[in-house]
PDB file of N, CA and C in Angstrom:
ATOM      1  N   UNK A   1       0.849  -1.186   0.000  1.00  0.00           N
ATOM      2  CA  UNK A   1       0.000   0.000   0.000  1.00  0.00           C
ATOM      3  C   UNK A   1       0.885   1.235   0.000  1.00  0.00           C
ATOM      4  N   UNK A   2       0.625   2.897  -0.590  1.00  0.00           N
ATOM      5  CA  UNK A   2       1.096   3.594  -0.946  1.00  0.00           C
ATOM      6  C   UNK A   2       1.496   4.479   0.215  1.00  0.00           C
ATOM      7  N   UNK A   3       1.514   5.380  -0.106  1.00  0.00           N
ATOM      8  CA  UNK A   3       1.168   6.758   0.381  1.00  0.00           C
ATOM      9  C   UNK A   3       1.121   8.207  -0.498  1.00  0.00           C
ATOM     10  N   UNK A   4       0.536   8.661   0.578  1.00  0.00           N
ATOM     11  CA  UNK A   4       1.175  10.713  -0.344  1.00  0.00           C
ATOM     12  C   UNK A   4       1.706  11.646   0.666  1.00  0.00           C
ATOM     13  N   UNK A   5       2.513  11.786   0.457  1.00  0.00           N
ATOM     14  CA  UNK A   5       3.308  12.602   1.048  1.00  0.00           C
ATOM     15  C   UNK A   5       3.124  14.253   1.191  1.00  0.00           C
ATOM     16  N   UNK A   6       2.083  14.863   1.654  1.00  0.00           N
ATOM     17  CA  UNK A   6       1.257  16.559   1.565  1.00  0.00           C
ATOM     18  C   UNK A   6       1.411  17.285   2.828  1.00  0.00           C
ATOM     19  N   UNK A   7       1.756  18.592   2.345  1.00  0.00           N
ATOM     20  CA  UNK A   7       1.317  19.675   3.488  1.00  0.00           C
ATOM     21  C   UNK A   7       0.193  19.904   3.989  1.00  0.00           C
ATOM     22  N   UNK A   8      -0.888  19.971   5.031  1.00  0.00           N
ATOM     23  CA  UNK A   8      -2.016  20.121   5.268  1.00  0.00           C
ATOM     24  C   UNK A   8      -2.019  21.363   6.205  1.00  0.00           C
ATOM     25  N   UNK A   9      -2.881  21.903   5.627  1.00  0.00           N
ATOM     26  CA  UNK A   9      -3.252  23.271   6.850  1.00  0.00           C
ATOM     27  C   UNK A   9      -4.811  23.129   7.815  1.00  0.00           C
ATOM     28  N   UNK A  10      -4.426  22.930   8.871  1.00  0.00           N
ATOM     29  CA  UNK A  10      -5.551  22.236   9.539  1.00  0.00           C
ATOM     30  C   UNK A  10      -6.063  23.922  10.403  1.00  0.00           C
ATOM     31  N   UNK A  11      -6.961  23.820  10.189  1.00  0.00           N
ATOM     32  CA  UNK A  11      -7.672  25.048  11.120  1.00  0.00           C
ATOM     33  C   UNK A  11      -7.465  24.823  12.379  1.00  0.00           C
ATOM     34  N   UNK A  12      -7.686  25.755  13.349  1.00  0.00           N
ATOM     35  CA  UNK A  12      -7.071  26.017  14.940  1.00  0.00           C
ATOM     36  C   UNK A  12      -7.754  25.317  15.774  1.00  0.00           C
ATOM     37  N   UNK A  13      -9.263  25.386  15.548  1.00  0.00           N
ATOM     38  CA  UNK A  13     -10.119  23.923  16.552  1.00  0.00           C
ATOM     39  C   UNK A  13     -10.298  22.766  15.814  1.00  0.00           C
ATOM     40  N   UNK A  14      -9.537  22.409  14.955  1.00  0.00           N
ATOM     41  CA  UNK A  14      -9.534  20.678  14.572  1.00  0.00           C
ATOM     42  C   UNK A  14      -8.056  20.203  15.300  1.00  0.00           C
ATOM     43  N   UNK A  15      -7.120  21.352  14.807  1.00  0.00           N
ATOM     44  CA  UNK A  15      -5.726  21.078  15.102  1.00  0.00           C
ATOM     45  C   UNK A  15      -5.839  20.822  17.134  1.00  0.00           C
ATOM     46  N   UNK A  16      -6.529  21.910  18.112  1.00  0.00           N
ATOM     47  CA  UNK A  16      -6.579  21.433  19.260  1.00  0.00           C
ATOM     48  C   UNK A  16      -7.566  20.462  19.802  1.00  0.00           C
ATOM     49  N   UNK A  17      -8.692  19.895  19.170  1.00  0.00           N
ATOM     50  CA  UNK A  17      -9.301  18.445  19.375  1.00  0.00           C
ATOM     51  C   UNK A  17      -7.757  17.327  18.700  1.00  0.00           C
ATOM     52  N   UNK A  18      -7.365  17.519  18.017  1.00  0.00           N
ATOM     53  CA  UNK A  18      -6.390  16.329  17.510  1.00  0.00           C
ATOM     54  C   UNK A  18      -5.449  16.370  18.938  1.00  0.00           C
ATOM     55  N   UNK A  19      -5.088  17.471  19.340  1.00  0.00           N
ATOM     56  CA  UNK A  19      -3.753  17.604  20.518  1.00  0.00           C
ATOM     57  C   UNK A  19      -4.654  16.828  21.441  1.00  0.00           C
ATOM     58  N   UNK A  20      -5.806  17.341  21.749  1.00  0.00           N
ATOM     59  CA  UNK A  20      -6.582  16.684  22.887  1.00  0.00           C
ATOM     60  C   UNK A  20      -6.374  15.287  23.589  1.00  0.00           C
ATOM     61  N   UNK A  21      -6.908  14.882  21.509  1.00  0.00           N
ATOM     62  CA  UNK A  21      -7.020  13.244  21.497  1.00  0.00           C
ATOM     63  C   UNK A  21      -5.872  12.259  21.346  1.00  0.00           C
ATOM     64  N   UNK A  22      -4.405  13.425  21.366  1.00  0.00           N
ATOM     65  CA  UNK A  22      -3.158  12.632  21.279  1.00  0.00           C
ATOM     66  C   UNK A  22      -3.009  12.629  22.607  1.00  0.00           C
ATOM     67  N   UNK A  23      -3.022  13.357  23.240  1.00  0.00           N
ATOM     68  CA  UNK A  23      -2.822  13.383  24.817  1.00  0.00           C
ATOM     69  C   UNK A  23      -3.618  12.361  25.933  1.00  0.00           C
ATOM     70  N   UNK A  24      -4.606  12.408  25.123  1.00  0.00           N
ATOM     71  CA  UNK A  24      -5.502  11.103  25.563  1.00  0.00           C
ATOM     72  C   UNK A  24      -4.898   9.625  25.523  1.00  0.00           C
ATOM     73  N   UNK A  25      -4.713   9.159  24.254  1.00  0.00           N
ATOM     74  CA  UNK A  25      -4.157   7.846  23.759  1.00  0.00           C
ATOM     75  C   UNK A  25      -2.854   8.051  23.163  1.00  0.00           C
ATOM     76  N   UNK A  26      -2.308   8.901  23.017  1.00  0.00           N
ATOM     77  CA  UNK A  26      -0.585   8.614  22.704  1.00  0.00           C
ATOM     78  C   UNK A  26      -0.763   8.288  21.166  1.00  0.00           C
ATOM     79  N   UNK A  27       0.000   7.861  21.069  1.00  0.00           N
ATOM     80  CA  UNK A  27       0.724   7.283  19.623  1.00  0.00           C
ATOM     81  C   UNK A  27       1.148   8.382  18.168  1.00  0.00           C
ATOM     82  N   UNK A  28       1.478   8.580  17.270  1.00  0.00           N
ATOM     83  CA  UNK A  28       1.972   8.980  16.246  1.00  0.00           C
ATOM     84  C   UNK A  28       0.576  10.088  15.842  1.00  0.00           C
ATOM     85  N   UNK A  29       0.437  11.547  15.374  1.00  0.00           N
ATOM     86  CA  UNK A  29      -0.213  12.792  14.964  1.00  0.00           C
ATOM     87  C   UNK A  29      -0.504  12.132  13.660  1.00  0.00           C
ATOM     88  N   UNK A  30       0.407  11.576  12.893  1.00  0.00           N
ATOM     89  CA  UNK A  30      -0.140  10.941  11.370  1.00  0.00           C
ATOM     90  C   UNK A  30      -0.866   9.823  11.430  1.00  0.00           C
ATOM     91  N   UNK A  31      -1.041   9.016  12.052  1.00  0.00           N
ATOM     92  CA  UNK A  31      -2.058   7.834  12.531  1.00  0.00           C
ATOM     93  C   UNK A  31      -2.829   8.318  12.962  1.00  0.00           C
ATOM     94  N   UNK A  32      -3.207   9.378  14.109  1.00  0.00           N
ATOM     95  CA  UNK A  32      -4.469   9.672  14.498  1.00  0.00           C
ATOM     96  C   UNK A  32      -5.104  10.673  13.163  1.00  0.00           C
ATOM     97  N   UNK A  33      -4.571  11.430  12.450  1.00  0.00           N
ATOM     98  CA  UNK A  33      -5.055  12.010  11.394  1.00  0.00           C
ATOM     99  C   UNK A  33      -5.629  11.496  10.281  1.00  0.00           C
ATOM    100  N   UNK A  34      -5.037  10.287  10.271  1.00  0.00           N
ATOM    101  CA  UNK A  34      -5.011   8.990   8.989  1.00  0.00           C
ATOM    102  C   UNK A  34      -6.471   8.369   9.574  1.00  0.00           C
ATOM    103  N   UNK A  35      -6.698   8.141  11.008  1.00  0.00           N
ATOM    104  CA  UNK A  35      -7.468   7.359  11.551  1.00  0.00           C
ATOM    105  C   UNK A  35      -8.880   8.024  11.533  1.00  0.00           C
ATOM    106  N   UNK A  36      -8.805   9.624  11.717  1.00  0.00           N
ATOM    107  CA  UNK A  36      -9.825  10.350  11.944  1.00  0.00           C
ATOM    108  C   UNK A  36     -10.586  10.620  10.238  1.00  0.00           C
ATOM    109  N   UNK A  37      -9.333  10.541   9.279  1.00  0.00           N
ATOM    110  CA  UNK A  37      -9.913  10.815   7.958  1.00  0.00           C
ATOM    111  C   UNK A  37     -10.549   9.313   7.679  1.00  0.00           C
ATOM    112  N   UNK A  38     -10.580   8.603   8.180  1.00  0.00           N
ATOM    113  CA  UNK A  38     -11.046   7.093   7.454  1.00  0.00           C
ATOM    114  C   UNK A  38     -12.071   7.423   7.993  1.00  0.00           C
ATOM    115  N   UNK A  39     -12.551   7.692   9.505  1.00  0.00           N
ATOM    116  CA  UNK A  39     -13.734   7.802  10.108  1.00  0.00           C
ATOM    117  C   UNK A  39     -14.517   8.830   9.350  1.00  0.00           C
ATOM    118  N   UNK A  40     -14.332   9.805   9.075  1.00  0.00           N
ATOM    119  CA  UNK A  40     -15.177  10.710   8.770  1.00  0.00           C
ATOM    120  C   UNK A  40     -15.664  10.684   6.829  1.00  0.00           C
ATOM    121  N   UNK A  41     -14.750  10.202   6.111  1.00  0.00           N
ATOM    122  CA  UNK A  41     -14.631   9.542   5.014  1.00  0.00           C
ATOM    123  C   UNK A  41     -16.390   8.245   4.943  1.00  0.00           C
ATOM    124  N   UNK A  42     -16.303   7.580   6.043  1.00  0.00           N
ATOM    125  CA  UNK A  42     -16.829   6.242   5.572  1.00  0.00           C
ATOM    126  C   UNK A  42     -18.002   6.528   6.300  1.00  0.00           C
ATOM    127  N   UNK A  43     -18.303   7.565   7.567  1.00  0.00           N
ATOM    128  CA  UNK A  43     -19.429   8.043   8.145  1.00  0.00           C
ATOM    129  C   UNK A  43     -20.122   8.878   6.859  1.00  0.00           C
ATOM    130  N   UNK A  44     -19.212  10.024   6.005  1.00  0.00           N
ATOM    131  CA  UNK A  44     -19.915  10.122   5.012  1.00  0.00           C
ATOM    132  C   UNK A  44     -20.158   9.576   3.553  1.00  0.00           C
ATOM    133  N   UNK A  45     -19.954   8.663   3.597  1.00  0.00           N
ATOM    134  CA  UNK A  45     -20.010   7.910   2.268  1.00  0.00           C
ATOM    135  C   UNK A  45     -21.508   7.150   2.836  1.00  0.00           C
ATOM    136  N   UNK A  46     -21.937   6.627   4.381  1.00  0.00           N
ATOM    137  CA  UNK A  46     -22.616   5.935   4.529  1.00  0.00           C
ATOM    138  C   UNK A  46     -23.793   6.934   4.384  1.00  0.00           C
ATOM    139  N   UNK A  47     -23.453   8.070   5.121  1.00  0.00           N
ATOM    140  CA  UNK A  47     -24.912   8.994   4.863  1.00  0.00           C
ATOM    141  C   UNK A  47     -25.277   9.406   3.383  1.00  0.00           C
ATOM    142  N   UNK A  48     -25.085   8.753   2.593  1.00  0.00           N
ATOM    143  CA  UNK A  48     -25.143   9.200   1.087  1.00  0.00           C
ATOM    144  C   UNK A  48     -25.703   8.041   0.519  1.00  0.00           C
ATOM    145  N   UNK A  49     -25.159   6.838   1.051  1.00  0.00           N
ATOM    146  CA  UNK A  49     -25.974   5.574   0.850  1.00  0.00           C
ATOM    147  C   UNK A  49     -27.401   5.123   1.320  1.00  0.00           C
ATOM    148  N   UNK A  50     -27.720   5.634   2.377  1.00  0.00           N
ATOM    149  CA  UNK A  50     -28.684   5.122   2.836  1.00  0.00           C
ATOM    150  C   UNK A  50     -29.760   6.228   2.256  1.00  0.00           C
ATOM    151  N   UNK A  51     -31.173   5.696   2.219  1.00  0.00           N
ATOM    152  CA  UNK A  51     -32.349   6.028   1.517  1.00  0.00           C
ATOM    153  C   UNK A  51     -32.708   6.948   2.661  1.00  0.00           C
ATOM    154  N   UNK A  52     -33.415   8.321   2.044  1.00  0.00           N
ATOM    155  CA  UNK A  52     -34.066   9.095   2.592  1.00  0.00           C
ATOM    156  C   UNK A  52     -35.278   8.384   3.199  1.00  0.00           C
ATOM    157  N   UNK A  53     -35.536   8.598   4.418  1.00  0.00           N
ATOM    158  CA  UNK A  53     -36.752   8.277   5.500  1.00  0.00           C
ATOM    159  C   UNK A  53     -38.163   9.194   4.509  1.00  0.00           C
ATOM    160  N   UNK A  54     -38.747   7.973   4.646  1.00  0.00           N
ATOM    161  CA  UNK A  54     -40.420   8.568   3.694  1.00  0.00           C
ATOM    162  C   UNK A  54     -41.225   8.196   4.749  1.00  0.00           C
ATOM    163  N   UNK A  55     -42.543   9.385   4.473  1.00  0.00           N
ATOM    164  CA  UNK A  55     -43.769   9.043   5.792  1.00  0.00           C
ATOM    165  C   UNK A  55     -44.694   8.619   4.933  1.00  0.00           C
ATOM    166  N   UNK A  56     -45.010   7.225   5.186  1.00  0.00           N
ATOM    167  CA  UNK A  56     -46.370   6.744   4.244  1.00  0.00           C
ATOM    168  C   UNK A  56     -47.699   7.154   5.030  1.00  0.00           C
ATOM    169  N   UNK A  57     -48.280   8.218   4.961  1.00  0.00           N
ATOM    170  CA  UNK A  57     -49.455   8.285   5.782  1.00  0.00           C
ATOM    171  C   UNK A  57     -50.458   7.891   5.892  1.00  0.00           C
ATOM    172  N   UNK A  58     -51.424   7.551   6.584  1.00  0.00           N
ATOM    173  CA  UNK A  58     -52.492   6.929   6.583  1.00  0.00           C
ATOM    174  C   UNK A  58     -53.650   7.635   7.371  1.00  0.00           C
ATOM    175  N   UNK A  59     -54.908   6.916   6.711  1.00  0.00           N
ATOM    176  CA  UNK A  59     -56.203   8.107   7.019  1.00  0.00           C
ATOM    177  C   UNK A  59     -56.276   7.879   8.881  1.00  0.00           C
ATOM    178  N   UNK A  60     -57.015   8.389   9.331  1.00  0.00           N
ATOM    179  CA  UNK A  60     -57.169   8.534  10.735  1.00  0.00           C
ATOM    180  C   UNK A  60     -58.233   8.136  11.077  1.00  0.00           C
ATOM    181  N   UNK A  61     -59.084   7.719  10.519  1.00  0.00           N
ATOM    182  CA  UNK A  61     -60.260   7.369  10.873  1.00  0.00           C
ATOM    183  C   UNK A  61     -61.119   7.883  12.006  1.00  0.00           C
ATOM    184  N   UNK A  62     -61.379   6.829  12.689  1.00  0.00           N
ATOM    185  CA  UNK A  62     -62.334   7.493  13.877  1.00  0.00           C
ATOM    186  C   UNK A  62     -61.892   9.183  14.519  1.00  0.00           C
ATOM    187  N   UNK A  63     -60.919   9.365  14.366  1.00  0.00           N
ATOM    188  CA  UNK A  63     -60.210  10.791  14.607  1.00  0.00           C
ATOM    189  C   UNK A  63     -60.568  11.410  14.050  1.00  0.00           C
ATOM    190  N   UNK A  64     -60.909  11.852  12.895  1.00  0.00           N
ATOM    191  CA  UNK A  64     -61.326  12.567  11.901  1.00  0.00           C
ATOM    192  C   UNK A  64     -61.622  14.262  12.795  1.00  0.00           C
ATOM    193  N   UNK A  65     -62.912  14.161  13.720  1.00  0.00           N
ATOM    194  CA  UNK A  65     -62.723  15.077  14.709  1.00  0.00           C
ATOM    195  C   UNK A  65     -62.177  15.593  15.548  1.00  0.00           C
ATOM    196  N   UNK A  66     -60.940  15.247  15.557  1.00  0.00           N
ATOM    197  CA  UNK A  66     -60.211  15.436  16.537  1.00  0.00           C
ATOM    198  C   UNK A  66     -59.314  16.899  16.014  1.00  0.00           C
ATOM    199  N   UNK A  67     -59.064  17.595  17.146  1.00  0.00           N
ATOM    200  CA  UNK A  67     -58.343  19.046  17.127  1.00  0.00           C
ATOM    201  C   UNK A  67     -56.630  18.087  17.046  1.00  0.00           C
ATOM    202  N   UNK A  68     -56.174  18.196  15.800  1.00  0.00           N
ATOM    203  CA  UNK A  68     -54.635  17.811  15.646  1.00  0.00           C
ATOM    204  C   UNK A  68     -53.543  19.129  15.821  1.00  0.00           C
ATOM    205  N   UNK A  69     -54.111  20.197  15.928  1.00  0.00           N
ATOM    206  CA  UNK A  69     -53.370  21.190  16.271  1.00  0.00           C
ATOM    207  C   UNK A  69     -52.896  21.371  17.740  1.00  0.00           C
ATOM    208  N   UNK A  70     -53.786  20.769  18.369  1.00  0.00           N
ATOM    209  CA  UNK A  70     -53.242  20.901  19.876  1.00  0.00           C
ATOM    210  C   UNK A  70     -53.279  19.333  20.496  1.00  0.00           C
ATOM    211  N   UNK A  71     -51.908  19.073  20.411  1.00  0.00           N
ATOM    212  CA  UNK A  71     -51.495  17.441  20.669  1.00  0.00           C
ATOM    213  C   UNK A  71     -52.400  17.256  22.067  1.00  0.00           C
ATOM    214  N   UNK A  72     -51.661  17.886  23.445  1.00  0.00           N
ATOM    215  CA  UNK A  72     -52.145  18.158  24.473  1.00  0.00           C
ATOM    216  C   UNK A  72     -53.756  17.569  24.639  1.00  0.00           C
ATOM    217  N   UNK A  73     -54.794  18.746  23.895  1.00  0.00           N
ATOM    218  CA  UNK A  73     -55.985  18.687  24.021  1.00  0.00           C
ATOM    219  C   UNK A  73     -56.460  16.869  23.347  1.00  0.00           C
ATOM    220  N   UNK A  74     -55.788  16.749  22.385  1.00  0.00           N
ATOM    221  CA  UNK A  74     -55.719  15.265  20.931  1.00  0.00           C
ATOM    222  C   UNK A  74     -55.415  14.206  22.545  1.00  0.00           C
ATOM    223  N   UNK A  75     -55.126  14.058  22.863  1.00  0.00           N
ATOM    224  CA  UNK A  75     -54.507  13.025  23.924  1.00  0.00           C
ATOM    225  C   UNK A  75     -55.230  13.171  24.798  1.00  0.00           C
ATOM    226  N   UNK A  76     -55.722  14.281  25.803  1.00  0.00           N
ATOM    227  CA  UNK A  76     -56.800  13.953  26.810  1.00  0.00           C
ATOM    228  C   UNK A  76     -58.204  13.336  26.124  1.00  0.00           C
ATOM    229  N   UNK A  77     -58.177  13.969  24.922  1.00  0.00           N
ATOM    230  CA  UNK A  77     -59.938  13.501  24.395  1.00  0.00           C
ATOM    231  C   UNK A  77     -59.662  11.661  24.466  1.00  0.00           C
ATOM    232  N   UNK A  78     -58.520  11.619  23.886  1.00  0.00           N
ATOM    233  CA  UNK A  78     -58.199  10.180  23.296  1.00  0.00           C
ATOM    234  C   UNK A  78     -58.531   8.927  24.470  1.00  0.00           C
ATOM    235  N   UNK A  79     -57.243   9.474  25.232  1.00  0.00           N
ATOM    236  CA  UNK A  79     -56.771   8.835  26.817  1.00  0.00           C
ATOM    237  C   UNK A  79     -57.406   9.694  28.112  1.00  0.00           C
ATOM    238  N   UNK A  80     -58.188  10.427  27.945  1.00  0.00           N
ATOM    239  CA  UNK A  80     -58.652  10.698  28.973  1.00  0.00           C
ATOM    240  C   UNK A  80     -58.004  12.263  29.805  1.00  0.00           C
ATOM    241  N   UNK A  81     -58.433  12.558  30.866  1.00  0.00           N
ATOM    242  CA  UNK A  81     -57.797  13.572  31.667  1.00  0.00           C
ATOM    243  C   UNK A  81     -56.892  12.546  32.683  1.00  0.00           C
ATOM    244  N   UNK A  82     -56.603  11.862  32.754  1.00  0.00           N
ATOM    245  CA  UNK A  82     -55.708  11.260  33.624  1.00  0.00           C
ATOM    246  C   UNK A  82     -54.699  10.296  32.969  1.00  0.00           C
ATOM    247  N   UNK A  83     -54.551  10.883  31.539  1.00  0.00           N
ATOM    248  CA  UNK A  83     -53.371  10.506  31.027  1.00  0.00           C
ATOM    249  C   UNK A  83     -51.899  10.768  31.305  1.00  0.00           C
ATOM    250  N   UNK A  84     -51.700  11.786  31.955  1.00  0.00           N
ATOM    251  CA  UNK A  84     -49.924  11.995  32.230  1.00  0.00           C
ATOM    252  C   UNK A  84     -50.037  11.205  33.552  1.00  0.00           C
TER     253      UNK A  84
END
């Protein structure tokens, strides 16, 4: 396996979370950098994969009358006044 060999200019609060997290666990600034780009790399590759959340809705039936603007009021009619 390769490498690339680059200058990176890291902004001032990534660069002191990295000091943080070397101080924490030790080991080599290019491994934890290497380690943090794989993480954030494959966290977003996954959010790009997965399917947008859809709301299949459905009728309400017996509700039909019900005040849906005020959850509160929707829930005592439902469950009663001695619902909480």
């Amino acid at each position: 396996m390769g490498f690339m060999r680059t200058t990176l200019t890291i902004d001032e609060d990534v660069a002191q979370k990295i000091r943080l997290e070397l101080r924490k666990r030790g080991g080599r600034f290019k491994d934890l950098v290497n380690e943090l780009l794989r993480l954030g790399l494959n966290v977003r590759r996954e959010m790009h994969s997965t399917q947008p959340f859809k709301v299949n809705p459905v009728p309400m039936g017996v509700y039909k009358e019900l005040p849906y603007d005020n959850i509160s009021e929707l829930i005592e009619r439902i469950e009663g006044p001695s619902h909480k």
